[in-house]
PDB file of N, CA and C in Angstrom:
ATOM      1  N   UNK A   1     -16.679  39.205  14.450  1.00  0.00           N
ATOM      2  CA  UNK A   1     -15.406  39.317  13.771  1.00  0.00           C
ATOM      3  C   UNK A   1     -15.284  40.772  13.282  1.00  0.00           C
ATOM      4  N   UNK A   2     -14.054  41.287  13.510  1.00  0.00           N
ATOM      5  CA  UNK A   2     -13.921  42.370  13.008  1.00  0.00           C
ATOM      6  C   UNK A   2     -13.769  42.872  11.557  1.00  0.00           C
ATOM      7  N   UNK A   3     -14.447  44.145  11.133  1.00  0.00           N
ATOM      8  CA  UNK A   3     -14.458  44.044   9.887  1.00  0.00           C
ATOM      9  C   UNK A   3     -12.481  44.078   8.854  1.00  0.00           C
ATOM     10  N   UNK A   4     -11.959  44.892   9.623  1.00  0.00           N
ATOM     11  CA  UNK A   4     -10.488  44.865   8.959  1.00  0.00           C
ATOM     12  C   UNK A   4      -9.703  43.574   8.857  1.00  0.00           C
ATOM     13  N   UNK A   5     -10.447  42.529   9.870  1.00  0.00           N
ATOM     14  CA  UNK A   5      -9.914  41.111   9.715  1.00  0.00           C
ATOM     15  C   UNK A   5     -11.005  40.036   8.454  1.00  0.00           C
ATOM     16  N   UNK A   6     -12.270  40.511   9.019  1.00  0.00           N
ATOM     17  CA  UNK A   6     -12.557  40.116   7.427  1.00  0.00           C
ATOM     18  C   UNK A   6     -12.332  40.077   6.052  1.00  0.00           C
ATOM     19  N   UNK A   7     -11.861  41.382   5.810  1.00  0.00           N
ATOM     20  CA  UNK A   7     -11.615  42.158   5.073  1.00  0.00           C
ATOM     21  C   UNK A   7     -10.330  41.094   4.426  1.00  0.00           C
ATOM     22  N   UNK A   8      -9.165  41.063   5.827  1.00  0.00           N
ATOM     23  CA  UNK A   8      -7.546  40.674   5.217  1.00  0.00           C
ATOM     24  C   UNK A   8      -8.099  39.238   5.159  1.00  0.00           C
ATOM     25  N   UNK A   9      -9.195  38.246   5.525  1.00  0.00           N
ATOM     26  CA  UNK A   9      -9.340  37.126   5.394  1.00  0.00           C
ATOM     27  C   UNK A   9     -10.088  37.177   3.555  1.00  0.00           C
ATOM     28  N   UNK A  10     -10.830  38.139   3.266  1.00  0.00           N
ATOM     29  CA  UNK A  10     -11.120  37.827   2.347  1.00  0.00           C
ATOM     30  C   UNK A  10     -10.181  38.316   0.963  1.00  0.00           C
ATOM     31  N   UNK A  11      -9.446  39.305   1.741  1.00  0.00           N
ATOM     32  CA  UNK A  11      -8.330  39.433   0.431  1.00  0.00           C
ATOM     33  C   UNK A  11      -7.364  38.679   0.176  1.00  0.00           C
ATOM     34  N   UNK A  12      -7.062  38.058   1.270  1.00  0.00           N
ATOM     35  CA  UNK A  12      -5.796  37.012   1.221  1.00  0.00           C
ATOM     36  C   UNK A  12      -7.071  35.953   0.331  1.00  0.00           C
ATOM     37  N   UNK A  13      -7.974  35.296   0.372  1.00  0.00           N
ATOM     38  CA  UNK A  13      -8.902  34.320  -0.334  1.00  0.00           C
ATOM     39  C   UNK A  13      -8.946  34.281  -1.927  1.00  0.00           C
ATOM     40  N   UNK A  14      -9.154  35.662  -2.419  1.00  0.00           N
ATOM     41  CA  UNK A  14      -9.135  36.362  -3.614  1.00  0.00           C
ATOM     42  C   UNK A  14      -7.536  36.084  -4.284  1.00  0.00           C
ATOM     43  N   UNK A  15      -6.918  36.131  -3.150  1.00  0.00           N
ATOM     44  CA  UNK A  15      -5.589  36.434  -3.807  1.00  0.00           C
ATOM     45  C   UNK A  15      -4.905  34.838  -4.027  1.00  0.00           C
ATOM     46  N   UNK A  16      -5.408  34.119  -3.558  1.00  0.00           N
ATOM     47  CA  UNK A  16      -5.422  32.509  -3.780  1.00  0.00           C
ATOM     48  C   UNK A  16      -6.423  31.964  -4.922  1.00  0.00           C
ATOM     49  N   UNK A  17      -7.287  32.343  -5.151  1.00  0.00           N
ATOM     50  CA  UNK A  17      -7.983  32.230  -5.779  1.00  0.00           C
ATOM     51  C   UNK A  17      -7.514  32.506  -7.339  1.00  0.00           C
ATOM     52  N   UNK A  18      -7.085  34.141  -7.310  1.00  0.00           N
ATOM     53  CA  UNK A  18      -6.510  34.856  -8.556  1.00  0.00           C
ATOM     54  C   UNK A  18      -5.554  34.037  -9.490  1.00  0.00           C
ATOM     55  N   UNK A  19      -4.782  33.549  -8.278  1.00  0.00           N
ATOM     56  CA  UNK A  19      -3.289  32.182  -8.523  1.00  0.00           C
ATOM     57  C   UNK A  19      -3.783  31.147  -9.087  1.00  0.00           C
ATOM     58  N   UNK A  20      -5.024  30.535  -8.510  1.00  0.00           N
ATOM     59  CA  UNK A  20      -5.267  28.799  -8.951  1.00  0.00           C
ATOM     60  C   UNK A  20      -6.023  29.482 -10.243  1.00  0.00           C
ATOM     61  N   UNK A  21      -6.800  30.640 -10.854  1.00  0.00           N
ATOM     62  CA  UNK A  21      -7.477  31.235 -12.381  1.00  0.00           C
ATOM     63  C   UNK A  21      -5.678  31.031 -12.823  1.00  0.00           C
ATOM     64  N   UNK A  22      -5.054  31.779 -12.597  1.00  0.00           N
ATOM     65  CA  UNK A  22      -3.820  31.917 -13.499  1.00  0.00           C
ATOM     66  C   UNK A  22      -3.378  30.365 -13.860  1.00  0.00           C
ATOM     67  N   UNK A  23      -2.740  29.422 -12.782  1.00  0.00           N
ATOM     68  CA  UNK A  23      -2.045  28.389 -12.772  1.00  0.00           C
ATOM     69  C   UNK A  23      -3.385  27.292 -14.109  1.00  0.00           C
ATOM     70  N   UNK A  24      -4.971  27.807 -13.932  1.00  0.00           N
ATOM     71  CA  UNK A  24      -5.625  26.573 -14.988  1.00  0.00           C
ATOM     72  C   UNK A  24      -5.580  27.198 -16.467  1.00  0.00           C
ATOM     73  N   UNK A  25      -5.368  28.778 -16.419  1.00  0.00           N
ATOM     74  CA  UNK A  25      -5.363  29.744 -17.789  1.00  0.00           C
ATOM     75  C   UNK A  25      -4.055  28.802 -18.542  1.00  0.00           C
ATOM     76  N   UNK A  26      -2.915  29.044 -17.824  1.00  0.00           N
ATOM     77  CA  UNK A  26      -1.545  28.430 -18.108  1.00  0.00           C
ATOM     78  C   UNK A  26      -1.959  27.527 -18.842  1.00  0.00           C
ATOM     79  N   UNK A  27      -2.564  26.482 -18.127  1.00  0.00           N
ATOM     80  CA  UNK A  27      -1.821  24.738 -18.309  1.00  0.00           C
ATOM     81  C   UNK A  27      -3.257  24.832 -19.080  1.00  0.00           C
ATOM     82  N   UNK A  28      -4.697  25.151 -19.845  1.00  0.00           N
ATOM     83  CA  UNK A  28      -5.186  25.291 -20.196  1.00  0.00           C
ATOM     84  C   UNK A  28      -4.555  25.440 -21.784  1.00  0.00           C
ATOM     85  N   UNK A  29      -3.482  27.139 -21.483  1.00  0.00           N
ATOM     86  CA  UNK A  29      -3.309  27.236 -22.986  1.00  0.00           C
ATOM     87  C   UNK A  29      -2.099  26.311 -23.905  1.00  0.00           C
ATOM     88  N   UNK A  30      -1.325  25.951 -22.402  1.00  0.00           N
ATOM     89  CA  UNK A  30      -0.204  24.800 -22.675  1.00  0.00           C
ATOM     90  C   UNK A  30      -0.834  23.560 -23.213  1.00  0.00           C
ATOM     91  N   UNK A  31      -2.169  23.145 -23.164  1.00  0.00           N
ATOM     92  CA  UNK A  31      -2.450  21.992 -23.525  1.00  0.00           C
ATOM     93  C   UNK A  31      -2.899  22.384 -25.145  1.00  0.00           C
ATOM     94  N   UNK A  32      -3.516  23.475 -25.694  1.00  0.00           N
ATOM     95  CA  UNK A  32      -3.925  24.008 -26.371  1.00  0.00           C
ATOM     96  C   UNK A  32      -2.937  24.109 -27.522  1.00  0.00           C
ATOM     97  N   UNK A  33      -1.681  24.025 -27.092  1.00  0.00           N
ATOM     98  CA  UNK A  33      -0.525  24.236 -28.442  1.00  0.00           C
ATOM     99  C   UNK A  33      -0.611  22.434 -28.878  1.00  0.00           C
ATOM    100  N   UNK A  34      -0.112  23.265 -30.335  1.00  0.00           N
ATOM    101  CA  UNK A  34       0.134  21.965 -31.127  1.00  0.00           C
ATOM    102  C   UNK A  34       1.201  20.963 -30.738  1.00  0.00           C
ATOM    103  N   UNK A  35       1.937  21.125 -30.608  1.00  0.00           N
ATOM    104  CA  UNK A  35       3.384  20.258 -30.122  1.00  0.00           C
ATOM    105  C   UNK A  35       2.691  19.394 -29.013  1.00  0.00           C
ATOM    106  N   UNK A  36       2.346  20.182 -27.923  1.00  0.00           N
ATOM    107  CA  UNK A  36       1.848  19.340 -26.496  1.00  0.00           C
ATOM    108  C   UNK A  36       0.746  17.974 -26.681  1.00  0.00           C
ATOM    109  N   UNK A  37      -0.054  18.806 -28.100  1.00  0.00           N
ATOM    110  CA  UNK A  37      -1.174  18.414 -28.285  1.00  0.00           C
ATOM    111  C   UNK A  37      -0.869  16.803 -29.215  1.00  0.00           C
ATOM    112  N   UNK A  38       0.001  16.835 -29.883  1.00  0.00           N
ATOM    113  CA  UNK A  38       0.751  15.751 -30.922  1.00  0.00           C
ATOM    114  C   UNK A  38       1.566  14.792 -29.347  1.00  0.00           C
ATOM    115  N   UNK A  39       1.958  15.508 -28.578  1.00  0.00           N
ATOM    116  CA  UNK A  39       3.128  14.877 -28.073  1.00  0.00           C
ATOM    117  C   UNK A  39       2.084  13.835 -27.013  1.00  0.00           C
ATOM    118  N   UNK A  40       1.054  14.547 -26.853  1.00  0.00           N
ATOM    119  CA  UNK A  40      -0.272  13.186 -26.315  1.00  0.00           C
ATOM    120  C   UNK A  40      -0.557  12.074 -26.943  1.00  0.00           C
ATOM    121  N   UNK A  41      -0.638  12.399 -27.814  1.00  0.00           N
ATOM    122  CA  UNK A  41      -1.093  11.575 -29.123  1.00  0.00           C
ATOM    123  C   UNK A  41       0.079  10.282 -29.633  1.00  0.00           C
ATOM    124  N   UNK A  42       0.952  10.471 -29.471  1.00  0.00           N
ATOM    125  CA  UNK A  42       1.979   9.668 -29.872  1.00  0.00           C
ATOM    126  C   UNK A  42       2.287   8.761 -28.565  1.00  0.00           C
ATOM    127  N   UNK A  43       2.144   9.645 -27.209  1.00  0.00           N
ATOM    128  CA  UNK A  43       2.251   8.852 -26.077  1.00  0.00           C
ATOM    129  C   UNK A  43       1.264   7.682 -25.664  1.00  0.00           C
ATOM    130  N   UNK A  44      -0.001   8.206 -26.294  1.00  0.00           N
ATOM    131  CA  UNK A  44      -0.603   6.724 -25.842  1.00  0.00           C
ATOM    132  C   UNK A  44      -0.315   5.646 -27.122  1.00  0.00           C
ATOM    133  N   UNK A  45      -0.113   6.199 -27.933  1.00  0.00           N
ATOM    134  CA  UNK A  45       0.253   4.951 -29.408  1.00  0.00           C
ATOM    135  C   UNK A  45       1.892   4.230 -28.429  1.00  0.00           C
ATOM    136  N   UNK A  46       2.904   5.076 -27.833  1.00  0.00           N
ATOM    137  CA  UNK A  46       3.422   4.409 -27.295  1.00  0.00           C
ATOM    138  C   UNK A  46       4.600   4.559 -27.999  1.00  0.00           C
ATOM    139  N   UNK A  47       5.130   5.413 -28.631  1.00  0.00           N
ATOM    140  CA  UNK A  47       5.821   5.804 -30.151  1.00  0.00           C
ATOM    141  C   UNK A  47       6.298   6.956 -29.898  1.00  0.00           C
ATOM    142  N   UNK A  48       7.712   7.132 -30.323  1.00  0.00           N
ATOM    143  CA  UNK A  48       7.937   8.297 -30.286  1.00  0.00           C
ATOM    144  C   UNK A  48       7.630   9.267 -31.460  1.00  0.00           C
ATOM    145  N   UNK A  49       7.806  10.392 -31.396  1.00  0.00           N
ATOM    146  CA  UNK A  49       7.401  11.558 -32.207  1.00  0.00           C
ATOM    147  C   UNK A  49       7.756  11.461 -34.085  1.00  0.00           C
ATOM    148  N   UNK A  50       9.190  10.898 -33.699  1.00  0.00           N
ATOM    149  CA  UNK A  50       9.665  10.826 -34.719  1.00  0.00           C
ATOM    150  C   UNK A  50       9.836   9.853 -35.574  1.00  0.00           C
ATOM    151  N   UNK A  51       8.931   8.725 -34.897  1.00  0.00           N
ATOM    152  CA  UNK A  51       8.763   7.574 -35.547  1.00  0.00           C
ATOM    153  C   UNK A  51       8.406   7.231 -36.941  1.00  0.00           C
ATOM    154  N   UNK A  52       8.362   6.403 -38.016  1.00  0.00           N
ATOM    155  CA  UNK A  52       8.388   6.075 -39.037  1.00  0.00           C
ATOM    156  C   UNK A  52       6.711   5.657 -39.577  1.00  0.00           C
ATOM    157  N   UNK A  53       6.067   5.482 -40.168  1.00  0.00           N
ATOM    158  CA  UNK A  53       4.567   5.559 -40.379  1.00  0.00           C
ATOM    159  C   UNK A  53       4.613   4.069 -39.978  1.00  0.00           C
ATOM    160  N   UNK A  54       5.196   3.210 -40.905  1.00  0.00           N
ATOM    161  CA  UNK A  54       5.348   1.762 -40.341  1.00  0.00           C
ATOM    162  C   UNK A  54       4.949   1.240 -38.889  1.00  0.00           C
ATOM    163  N   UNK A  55       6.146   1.944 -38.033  1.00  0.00           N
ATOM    164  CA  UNK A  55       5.988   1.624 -36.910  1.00  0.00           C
ATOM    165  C   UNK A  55       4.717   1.903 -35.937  1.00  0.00           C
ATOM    166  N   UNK A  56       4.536   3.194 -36.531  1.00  0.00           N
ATOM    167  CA  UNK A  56       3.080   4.155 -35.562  1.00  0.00           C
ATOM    168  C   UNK A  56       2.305   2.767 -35.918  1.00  0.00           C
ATOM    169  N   UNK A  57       1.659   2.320 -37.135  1.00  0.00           N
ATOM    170  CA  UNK A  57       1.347   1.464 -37.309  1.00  0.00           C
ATOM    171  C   UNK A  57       0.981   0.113 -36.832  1.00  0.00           C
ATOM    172  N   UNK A  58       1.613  -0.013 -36.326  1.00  0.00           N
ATOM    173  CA  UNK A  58       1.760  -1.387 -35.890  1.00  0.00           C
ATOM    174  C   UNK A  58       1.800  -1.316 -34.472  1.00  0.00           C
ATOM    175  N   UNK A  59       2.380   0.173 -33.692  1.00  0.00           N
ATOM    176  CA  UNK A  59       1.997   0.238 -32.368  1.00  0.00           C
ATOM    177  C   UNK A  59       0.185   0.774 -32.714  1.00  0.00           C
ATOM    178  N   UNK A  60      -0.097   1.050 -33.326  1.00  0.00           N
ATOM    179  CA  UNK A  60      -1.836   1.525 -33.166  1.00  0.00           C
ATOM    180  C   UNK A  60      -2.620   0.128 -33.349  1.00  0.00           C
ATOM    181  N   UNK A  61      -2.250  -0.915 -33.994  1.00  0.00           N
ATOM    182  CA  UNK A  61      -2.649  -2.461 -34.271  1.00  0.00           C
ATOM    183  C   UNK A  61      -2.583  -3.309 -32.934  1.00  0.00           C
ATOM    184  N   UNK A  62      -1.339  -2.820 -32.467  1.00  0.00           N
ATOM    185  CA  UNK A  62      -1.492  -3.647 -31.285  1.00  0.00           C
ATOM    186  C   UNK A  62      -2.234  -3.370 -30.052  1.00  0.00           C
ATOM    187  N   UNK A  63      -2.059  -1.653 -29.711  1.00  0.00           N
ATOM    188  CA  UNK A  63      -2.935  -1.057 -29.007  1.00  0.00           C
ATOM    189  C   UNK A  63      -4.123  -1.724 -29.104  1.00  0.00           C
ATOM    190  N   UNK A  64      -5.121  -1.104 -30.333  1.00  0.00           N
ATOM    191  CA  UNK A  64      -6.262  -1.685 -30.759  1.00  0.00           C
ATOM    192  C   UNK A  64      -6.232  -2.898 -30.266  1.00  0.00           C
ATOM    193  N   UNK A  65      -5.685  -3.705 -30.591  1.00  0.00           N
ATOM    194  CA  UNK A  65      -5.789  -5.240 -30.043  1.00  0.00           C
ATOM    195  C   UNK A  65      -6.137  -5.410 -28.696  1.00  0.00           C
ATOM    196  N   UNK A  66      -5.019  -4.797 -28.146  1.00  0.00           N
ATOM    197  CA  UNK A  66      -4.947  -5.042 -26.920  1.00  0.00           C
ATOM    198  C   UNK A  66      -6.261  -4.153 -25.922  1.00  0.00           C
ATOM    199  N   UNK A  67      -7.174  -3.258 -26.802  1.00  0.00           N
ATOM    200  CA  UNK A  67      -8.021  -2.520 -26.131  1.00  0.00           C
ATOM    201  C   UNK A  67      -9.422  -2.147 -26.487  1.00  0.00           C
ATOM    202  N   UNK A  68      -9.329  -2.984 -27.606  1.00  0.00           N
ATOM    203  CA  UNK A  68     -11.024  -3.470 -28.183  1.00  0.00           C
ATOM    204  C   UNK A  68     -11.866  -4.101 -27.490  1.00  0.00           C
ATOM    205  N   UNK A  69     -13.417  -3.027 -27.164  1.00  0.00           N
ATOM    206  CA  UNK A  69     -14.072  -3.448 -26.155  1.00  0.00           C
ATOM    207  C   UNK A  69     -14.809  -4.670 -26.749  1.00  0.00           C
ATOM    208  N   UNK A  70     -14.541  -6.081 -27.489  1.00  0.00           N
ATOM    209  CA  UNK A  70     -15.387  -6.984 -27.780  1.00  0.00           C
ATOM    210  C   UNK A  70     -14.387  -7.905 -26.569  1.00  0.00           C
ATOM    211  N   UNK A  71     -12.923  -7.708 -26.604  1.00  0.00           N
ATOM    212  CA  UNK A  71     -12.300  -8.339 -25.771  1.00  0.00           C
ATOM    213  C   UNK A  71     -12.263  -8.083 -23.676  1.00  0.00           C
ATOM    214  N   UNK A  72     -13.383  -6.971 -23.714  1.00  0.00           N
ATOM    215  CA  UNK A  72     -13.176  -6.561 -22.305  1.00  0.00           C
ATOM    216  C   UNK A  72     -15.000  -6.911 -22.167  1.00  0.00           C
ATOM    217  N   UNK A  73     -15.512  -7.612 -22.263  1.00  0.00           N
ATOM    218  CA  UNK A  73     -17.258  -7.941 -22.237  1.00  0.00           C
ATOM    219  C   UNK A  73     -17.170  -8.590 -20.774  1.00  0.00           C
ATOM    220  N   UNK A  74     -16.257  -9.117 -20.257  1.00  0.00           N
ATOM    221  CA  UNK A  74     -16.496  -9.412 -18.757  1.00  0.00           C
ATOM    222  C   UNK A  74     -16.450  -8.309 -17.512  1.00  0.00           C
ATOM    223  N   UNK A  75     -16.263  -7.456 -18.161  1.00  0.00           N
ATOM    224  CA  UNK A  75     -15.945  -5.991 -17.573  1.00  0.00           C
ATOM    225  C   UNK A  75     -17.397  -5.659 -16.678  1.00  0.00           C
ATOM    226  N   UNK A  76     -17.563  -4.461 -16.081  1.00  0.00           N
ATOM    227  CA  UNK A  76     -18.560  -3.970 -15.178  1.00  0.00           C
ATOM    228  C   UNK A  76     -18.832  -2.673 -16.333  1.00  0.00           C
ATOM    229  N   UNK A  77     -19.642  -2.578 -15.953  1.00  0.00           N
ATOM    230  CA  UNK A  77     -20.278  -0.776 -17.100  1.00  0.00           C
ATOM    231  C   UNK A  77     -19.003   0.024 -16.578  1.00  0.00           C
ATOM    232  N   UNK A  78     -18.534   0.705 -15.629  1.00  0.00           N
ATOM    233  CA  UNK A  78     -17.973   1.377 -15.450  1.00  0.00           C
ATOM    234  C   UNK A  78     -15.923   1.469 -16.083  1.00  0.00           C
ATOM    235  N   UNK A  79     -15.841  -0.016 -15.850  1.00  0.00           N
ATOM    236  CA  UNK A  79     -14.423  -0.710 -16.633  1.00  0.00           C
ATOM    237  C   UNK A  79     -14.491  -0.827 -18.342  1.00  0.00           C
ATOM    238  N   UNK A  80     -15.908  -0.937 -18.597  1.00  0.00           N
ATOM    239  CA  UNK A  80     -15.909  -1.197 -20.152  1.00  0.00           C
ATOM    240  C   UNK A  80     -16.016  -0.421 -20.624  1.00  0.00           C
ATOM    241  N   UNK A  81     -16.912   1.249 -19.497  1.00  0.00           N
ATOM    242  CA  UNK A  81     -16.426   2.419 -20.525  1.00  0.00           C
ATOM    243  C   UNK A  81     -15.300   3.078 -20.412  1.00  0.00           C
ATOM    244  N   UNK A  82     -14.622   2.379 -19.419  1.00  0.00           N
ATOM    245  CA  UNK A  82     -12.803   3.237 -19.613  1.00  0.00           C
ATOM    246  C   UNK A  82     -12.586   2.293 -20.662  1.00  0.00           C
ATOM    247  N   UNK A  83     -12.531   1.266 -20.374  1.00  0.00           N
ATOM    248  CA  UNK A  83     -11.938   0.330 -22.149  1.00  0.00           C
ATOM    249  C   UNK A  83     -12.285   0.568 -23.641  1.00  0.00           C
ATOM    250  N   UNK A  84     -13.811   1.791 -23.727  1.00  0.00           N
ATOM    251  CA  UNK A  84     -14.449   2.212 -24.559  1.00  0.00           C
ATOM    252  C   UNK A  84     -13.412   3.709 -24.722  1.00  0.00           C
ATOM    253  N   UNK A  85     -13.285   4.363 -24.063  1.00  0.00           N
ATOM    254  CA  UNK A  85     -13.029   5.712 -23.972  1.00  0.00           C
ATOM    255  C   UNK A  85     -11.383   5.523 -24.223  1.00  0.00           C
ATOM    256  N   UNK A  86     -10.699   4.495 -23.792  1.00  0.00           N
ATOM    257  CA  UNK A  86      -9.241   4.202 -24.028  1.00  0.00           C
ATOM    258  C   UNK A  86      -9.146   3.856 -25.608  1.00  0.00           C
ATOM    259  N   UNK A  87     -10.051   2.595 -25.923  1.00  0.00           N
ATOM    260  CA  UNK A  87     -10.270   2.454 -27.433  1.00  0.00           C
ATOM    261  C   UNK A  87     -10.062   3.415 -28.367  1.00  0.00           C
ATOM    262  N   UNK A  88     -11.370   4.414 -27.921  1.00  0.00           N
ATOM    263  CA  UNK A  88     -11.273   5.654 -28.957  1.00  0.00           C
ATOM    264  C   UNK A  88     -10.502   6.881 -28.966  1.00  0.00           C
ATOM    265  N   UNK A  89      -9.538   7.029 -28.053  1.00  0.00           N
ATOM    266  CA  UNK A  89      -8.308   7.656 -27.514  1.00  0.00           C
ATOM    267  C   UNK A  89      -7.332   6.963 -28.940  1.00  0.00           C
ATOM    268  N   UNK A  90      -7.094   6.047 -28.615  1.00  0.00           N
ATOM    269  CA  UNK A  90      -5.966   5.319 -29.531  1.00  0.00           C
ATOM    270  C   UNK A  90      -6.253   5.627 -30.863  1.00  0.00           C
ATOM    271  N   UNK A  91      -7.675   5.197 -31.381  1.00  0.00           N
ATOM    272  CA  UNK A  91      -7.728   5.471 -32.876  1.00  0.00           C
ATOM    273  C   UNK A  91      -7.982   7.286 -33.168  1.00  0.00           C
ATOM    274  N   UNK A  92      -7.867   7.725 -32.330  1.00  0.00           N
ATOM    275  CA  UNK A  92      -8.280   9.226 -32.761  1.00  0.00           C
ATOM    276  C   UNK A  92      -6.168   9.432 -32.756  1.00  0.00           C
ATOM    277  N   UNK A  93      -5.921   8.795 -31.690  1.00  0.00           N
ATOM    278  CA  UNK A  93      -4.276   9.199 -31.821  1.00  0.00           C
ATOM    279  C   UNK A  93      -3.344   8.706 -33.161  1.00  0.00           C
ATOM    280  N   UNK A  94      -4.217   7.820 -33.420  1.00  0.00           N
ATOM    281  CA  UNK A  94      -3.656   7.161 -34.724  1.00  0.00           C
ATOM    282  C   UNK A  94      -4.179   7.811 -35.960  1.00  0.00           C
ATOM    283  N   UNK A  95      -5.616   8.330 -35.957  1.00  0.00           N
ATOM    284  CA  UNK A  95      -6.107   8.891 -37.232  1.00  0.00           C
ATOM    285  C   UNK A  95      -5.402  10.493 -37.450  1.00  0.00           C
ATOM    286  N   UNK A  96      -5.514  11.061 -36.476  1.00  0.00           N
ATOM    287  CA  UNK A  96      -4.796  12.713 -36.583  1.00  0.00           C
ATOM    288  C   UNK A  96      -3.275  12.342 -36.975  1.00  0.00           C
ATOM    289  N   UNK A  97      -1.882  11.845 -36.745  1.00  0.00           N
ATOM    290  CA  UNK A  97      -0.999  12.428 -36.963  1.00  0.00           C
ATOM    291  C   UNK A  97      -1.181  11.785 -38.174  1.00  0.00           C
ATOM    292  N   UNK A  98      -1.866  10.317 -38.716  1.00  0.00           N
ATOM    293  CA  UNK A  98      -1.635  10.266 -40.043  1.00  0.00           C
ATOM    294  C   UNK A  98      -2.207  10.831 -41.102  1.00  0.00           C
ATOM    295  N   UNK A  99      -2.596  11.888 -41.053  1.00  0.00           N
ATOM    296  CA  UNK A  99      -3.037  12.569 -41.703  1.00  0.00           C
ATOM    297  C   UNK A  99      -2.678  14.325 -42.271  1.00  0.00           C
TER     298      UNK A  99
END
């Protein structure tokens, strides 16, 4: 292979490369702001942003309910730790905004 075609094979590579660093820097620091970071948090409670404490409430009760690993024990290791990891998703979404 010639070296000037190596060369444009490996700069064009770099230069794809440079793009997918930029495009994870982005969505990296986009996840990193507060707003984005709340607006997760409310989405798995299932609630909108502007909801009333009451309500967050009672969507985090039912969640919980509906995702407490004593109720998923027929599960496989691999299903009970998404049902574990979903669990503690919810109460971390519920403990931060009320606070």
């Amino acid at each position: 292979m010639p070296c000037d075609q190596r060369a444009s094979e490996l700069d064009e590579s770099n230069r794809d490369f440079k793009e997918k660093v930029a495009q994870a820097e982005a969505a990296l620091k986009q996840s990193k702001t507060k707003n984005y970071y709340f607006e997760v948090l409310y989405k798995i409670l299932g609630v909108a942003r502007n909801s009333e404490a009451k309500e967050i409430k009672k969507a985090y009760r039912k969640q919980a309910l509906e995702w407490h690993p004593d109720k998923h024990t027929d599960q496989d290791d691999a299903e009970r730790e998404a049902v574990e990891k979903r669990f503690h998703d919810i109460a971390e979404a519920y403990e931060i905004p009320s606070n």
